[in-house]
PDB file of N, CA and C in Angstrom:
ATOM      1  N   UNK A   1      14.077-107.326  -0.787  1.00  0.00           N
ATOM      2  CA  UNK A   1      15.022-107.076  -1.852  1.00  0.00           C
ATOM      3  C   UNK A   1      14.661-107.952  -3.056  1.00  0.00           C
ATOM      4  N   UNK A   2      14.498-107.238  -4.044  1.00  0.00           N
ATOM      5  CA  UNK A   2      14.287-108.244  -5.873  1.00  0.00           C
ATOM      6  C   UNK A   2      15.697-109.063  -5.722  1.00  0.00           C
ATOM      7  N   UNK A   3      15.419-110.333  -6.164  1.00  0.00           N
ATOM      8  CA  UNK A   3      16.609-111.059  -6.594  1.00  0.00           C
ATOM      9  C   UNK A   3      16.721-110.555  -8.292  1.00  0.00           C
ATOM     10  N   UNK A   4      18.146-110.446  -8.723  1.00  0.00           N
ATOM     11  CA  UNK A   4      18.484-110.376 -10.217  1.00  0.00           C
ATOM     12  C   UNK A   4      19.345-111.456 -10.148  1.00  0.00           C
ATOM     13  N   UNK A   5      19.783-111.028 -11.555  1.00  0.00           N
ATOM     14  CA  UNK A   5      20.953-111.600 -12.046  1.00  0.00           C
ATOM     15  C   UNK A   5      21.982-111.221 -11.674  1.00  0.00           C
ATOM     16  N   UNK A   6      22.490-110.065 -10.907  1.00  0.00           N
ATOM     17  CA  UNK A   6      23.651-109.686 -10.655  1.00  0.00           C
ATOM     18  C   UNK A   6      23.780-110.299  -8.795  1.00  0.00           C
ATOM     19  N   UNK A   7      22.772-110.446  -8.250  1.00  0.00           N
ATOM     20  CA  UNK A   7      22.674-110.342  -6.777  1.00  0.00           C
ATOM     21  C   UNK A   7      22.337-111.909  -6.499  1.00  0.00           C
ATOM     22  N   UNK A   8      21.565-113.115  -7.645  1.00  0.00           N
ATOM     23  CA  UNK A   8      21.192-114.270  -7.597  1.00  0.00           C
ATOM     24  C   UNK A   8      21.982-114.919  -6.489  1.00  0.00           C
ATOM     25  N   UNK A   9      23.377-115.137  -6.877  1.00  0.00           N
ATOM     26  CA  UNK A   9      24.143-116.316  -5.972  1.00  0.00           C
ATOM     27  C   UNK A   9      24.799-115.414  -4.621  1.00  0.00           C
ATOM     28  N   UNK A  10      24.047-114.143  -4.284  1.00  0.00           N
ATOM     29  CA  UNK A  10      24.410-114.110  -2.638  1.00  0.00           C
ATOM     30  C   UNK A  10      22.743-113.886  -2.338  1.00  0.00           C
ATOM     31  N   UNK A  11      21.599-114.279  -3.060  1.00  0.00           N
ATOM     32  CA  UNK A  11      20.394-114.321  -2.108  1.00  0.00           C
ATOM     33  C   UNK A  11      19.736-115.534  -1.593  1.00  0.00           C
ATOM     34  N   UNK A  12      19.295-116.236  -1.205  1.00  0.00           N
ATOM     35  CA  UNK A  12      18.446-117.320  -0.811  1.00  0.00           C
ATOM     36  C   UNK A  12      18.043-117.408  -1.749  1.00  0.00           C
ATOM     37  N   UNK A  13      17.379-118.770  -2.219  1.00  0.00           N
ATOM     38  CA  UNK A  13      17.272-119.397  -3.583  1.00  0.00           C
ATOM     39  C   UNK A  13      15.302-119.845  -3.125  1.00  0.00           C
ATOM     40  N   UNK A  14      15.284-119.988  -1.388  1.00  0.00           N
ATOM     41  CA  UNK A  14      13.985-120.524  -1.222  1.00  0.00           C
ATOM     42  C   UNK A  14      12.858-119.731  -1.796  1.00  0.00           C
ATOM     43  N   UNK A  15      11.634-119.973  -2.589  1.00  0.00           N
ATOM     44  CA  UNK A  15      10.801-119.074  -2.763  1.00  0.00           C
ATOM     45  C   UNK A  15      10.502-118.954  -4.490  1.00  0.00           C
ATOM     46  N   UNK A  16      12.079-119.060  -4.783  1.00  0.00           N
ATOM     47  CA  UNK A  16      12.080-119.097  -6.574  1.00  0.00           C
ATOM     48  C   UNK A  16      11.801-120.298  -7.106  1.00  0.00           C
ATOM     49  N   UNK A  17      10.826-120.018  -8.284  1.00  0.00           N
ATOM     50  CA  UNK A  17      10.713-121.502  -9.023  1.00  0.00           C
ATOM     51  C   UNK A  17      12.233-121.570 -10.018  1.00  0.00           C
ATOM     52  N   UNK A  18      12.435-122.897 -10.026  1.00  0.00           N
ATOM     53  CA  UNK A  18      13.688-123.462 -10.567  1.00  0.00           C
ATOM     54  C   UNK A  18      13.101-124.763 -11.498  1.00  0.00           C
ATOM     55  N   UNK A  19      13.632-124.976 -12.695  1.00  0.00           N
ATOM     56  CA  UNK A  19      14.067-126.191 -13.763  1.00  0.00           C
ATOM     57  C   UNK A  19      15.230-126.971 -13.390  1.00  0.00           C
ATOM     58  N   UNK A  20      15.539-128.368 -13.241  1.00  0.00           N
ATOM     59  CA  UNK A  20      16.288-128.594 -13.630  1.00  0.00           C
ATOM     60  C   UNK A  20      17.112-128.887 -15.306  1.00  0.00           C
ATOM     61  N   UNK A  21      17.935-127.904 -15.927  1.00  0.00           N
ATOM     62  CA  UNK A  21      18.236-128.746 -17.103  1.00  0.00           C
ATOM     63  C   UNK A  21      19.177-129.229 -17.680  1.00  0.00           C
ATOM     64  N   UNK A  22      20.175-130.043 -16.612  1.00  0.00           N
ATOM     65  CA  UNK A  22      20.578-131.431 -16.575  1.00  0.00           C
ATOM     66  C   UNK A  22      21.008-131.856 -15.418  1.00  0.00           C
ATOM     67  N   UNK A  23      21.238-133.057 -15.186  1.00  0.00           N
ATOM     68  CA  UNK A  23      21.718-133.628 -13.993  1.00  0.00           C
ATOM     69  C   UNK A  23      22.119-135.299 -14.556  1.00  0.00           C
ATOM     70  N   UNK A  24      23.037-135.689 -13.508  1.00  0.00           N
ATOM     71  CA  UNK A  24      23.524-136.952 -13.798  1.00  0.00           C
ATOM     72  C   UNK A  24      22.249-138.256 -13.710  1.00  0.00           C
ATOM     73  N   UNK A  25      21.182-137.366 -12.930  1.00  0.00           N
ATOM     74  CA  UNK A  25      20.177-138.453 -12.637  1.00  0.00           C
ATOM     75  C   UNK A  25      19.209-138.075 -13.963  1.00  0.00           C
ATOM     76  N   UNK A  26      19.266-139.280 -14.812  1.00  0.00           N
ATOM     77  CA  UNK A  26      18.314-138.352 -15.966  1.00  0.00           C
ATOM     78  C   UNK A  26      16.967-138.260 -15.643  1.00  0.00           C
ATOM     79  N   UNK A  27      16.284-138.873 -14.591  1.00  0.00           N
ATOM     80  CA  UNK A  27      14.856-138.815 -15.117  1.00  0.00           C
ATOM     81  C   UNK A  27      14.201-137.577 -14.016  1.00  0.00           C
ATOM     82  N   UNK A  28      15.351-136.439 -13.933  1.00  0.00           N
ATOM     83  CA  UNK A  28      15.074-135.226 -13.235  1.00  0.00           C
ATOM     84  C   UNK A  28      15.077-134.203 -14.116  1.00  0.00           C
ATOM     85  N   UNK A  29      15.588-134.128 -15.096  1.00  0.00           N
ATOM     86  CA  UNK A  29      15.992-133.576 -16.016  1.00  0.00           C
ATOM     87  C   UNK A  29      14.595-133.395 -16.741  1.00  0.00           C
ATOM     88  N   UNK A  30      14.298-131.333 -16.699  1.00  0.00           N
ATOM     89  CA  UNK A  30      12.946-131.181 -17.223  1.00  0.00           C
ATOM     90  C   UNK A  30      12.369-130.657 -15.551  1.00  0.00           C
ATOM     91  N   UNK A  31      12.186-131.455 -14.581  1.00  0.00           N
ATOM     92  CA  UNK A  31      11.576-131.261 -13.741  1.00  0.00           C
ATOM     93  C   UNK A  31      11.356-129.629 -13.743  1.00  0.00           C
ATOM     94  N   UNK A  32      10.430-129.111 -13.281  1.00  0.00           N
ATOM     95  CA  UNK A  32      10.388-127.882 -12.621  1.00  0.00           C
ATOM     96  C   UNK A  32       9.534-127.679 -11.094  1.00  0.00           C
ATOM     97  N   UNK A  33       9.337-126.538 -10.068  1.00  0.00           N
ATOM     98  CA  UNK A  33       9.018-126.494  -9.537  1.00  0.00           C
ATOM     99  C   UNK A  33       9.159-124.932  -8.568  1.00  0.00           C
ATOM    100  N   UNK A  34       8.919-125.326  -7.309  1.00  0.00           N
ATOM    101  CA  UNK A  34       9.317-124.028  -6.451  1.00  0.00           C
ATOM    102  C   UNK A  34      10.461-124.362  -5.533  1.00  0.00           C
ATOM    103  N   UNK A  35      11.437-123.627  -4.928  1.00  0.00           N
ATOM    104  CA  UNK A  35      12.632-123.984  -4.033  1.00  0.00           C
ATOM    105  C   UNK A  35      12.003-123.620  -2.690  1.00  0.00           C
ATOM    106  N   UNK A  36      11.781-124.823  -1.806  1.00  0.00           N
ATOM    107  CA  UNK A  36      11.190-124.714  -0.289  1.00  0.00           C
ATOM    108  C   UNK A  36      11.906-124.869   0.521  1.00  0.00           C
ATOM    109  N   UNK A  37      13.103-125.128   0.164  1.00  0.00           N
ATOM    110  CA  UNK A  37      14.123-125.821   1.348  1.00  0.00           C
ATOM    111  C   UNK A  37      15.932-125.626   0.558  1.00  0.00           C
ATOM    112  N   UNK A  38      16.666-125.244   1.294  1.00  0.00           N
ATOM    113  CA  UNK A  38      18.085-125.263   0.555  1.00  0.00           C
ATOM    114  C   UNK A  38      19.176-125.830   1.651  1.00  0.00           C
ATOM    115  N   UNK A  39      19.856-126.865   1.358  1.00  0.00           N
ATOM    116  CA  UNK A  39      21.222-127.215   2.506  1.00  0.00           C
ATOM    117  C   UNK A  39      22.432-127.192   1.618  1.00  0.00           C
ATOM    118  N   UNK A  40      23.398-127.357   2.183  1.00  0.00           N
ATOM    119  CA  UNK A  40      24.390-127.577   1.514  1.00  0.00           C
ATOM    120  C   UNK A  40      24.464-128.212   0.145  1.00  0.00           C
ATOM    121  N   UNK A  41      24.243-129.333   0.257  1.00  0.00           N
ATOM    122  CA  UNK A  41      24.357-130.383  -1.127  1.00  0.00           C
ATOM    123  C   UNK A  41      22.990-130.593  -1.684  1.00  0.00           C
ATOM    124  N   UNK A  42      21.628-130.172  -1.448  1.00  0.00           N
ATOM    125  CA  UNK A  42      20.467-130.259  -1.436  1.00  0.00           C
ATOM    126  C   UNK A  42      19.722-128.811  -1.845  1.00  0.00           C
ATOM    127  N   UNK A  43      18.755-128.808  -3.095  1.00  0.00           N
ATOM    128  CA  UNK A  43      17.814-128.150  -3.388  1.00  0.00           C
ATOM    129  C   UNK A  43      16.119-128.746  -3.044  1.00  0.00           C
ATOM    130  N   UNK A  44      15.456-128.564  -2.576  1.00  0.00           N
ATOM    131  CA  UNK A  44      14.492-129.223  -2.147  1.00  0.00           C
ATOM    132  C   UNK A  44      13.797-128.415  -3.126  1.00  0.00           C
ATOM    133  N   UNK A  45      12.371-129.182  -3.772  1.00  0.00           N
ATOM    134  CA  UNK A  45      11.620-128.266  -4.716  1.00  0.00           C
ATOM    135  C   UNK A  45      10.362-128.792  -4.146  1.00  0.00           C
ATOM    136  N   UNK A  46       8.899-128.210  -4.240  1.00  0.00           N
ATOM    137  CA  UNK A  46       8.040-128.661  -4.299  1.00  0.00           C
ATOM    138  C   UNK A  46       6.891-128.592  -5.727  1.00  0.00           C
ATOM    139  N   UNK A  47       6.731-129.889  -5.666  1.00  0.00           N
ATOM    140  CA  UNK A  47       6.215-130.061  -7.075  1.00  0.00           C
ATOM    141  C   UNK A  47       4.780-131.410  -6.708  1.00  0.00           C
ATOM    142  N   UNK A  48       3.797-130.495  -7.174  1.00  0.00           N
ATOM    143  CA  UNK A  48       2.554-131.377  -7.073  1.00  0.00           C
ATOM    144  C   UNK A  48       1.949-131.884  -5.371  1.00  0.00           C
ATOM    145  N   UNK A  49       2.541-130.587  -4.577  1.00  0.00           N
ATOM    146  CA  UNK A  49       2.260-130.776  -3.158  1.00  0.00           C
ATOM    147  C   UNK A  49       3.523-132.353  -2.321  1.00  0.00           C
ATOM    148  N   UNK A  50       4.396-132.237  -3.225  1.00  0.00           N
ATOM    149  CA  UNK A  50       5.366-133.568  -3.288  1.00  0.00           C
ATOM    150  C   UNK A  50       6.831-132.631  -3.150  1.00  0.00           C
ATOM    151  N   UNK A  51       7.172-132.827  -1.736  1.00  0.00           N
ATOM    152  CA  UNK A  51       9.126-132.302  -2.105  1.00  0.00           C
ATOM    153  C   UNK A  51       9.981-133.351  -2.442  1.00  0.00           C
ATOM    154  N   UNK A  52      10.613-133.121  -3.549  1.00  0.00           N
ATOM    155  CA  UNK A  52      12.015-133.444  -3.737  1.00  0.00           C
ATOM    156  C   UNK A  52      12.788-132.832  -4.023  1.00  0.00           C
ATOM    157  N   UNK A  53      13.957-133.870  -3.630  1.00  0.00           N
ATOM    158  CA  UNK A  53      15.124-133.381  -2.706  1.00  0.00           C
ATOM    159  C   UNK A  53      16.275-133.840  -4.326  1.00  0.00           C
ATOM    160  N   UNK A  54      16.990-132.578  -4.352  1.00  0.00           N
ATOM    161  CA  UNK A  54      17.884-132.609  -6.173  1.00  0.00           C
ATOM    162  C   UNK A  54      19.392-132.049  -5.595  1.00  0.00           C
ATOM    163  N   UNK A  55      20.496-133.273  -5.624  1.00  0.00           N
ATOM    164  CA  UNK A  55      21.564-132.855  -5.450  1.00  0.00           C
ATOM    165  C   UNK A  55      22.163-131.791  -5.803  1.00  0.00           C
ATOM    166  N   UNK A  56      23.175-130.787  -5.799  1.00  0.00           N
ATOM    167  CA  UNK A  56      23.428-129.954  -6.182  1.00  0.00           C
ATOM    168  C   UNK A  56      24.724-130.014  -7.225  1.00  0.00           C
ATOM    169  N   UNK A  57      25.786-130.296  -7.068  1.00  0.00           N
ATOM    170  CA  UNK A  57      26.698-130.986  -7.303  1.00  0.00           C
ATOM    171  C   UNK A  57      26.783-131.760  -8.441  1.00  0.00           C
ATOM    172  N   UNK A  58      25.743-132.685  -8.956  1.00  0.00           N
ATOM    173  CA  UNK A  58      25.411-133.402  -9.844  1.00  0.00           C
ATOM    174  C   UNK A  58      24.829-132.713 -10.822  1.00  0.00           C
ATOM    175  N   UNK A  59      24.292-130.920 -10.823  1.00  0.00           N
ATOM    176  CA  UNK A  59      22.447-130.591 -11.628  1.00  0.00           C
ATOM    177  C   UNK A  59      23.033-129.599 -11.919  1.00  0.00           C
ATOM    178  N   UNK A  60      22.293-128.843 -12.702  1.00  0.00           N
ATOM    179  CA  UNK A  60      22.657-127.442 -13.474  1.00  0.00           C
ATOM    180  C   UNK A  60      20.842-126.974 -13.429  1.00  0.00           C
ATOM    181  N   UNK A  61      21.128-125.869 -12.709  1.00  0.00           N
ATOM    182  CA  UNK A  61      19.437-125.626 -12.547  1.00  0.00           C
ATOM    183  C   UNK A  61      19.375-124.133 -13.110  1.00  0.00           C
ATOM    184  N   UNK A  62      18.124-124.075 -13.762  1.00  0.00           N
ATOM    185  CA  UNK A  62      17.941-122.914 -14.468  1.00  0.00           C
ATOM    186  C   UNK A  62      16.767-121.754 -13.138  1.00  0.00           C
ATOM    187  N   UNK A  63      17.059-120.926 -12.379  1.00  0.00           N
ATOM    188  CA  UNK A  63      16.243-120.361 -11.850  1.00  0.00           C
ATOM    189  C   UNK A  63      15.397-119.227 -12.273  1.00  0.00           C
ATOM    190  N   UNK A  64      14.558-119.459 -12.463  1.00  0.00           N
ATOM    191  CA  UNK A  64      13.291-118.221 -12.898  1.00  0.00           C
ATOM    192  C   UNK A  64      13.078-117.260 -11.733  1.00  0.00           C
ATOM    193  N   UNK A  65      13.407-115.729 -12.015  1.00  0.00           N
ATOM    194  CA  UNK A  65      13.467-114.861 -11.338  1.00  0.00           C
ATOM    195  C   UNK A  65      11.819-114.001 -11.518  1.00  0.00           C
ATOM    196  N   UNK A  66      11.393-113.349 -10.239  1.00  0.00           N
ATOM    197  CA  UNK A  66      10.577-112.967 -10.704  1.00  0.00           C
ATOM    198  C   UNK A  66       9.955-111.941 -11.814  1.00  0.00           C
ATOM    199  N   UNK A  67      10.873-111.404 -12.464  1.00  0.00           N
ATOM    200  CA  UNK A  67      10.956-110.394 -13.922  1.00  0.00           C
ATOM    201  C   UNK A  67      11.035-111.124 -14.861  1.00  0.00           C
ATOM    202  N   UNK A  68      10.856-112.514 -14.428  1.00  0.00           N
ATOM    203  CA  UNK A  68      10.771-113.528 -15.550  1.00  0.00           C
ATOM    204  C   UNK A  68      12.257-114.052 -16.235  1.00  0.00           C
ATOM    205  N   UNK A  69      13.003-113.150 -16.028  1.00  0.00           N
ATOM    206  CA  UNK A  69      14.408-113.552 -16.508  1.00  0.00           C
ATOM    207  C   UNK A  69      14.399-114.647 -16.062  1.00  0.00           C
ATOM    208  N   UNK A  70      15.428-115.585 -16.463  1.00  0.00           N
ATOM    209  CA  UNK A  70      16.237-117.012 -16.054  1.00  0.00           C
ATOM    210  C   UNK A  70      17.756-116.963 -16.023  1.00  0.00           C
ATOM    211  N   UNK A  71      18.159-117.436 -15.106  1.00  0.00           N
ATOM    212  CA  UNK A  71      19.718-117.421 -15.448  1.00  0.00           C
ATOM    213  C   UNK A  71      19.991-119.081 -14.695  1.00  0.00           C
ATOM    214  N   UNK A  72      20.588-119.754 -15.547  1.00  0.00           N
ATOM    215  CA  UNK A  72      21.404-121.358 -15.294  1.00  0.00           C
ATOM    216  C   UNK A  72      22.762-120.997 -14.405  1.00  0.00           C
ATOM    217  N   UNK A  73      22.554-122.065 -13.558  1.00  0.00           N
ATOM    218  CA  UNK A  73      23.806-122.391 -12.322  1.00  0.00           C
ATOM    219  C   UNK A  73      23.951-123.695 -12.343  1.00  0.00           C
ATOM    220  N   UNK A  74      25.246-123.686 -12.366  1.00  0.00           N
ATOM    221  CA  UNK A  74      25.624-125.118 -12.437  1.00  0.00           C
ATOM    222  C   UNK A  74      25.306-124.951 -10.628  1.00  0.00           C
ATOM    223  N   UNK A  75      25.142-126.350 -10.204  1.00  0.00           N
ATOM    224  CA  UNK A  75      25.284-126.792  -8.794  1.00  0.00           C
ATOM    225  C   UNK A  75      26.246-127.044  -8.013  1.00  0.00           C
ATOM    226  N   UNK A  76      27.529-127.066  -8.871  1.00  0.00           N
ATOM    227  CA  UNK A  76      29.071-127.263  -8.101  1.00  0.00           C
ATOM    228  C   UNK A  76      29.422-126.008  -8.204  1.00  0.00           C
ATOM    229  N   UNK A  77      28.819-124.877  -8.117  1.00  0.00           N
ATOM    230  CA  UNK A  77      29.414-123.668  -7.836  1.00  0.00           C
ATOM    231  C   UNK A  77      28.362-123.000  -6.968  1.00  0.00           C
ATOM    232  N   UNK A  78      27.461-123.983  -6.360  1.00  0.00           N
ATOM    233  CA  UNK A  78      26.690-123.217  -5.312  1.00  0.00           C
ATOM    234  C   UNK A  78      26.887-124.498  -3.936  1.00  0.00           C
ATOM    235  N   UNK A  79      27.686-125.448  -4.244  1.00  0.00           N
ATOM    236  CA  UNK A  79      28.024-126.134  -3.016  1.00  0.00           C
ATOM    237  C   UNK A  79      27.934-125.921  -1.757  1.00  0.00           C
ATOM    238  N   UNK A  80      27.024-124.515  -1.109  1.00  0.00           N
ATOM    239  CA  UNK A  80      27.520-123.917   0.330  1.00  0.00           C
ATOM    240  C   UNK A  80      26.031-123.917   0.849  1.00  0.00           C
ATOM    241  N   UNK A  81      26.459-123.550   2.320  1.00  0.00           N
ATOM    242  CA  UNK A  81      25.085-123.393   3.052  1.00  0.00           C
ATOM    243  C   UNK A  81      24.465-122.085   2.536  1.00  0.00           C
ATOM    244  N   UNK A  82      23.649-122.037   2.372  1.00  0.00           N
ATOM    245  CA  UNK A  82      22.903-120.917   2.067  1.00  0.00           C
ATOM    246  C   UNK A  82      23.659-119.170   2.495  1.00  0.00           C
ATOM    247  N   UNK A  83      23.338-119.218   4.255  1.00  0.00           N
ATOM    248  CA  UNK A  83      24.308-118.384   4.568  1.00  0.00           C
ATOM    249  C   UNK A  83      25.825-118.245   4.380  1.00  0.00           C
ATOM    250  N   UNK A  84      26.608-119.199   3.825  1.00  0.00           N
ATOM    251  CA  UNK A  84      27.949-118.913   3.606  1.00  0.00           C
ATOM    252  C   UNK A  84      28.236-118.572   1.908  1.00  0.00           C
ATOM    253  N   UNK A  85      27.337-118.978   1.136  1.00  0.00           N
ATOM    254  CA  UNK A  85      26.902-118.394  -0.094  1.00  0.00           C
ATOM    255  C   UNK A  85      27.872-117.353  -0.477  1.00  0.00           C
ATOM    256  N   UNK A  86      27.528-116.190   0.335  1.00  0.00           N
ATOM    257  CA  UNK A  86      27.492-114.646  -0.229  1.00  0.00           C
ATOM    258  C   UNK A  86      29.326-114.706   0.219  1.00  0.00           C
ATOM    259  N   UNK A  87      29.933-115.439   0.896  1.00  0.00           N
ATOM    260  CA  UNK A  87      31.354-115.319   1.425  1.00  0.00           C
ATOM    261  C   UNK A  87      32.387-115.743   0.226  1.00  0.00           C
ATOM    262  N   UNK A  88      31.592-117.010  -0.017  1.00  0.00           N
ATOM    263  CA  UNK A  88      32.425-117.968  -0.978  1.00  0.00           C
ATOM    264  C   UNK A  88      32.187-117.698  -2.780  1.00  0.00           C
ATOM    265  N   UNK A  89      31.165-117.169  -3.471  1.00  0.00           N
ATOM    266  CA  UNK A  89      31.087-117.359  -4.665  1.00  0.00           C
ATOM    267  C   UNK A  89      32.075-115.675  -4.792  1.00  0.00           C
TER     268      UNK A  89
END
């Protein structure tokens, strides 16, 4: 299934490259990368063969879809396990 913009916050996020562009931690802010890993409070990205791990809660991440679109999510409105996602937003 294509992820869009209409379907984004009930699909898995692993796989898409993501920006962060802002977070309370500033020197994340800018980062970009790919999403390898998703938990509850946790976006895991890999960047430069290096994962880190970007609160959710704290960040507003811009995800790049593959049609190139982007659409920004704040991170306190994706607070959930991956699978409970599609229940709660």
């Amino acid at each position: 299934m294509t992820i869009t913009k209409k379907n984004l916050l009930y699909s898995t996020f692993i796989g898409l490259d993501v920006e962060i562009v802002n977070s309370s931690q500033r020197h994340i802010i800018g980062l970009k990368g790919k999403i390898v890993d998703e938990t509850k409070n946790l976006i895991v990205i890999e960047k430069n063969g290096k994962e880190i791990k970007i609160p959710k809660i704290s960040s507003t991440f811009n995800f790049i879809l593959d049609s190139g679109e982007t659409v920004e999510v704040e991170g306190k409105n994706i607070t959930f396990r991956p699978h409970e996602r599609p229940k709660k937003v």
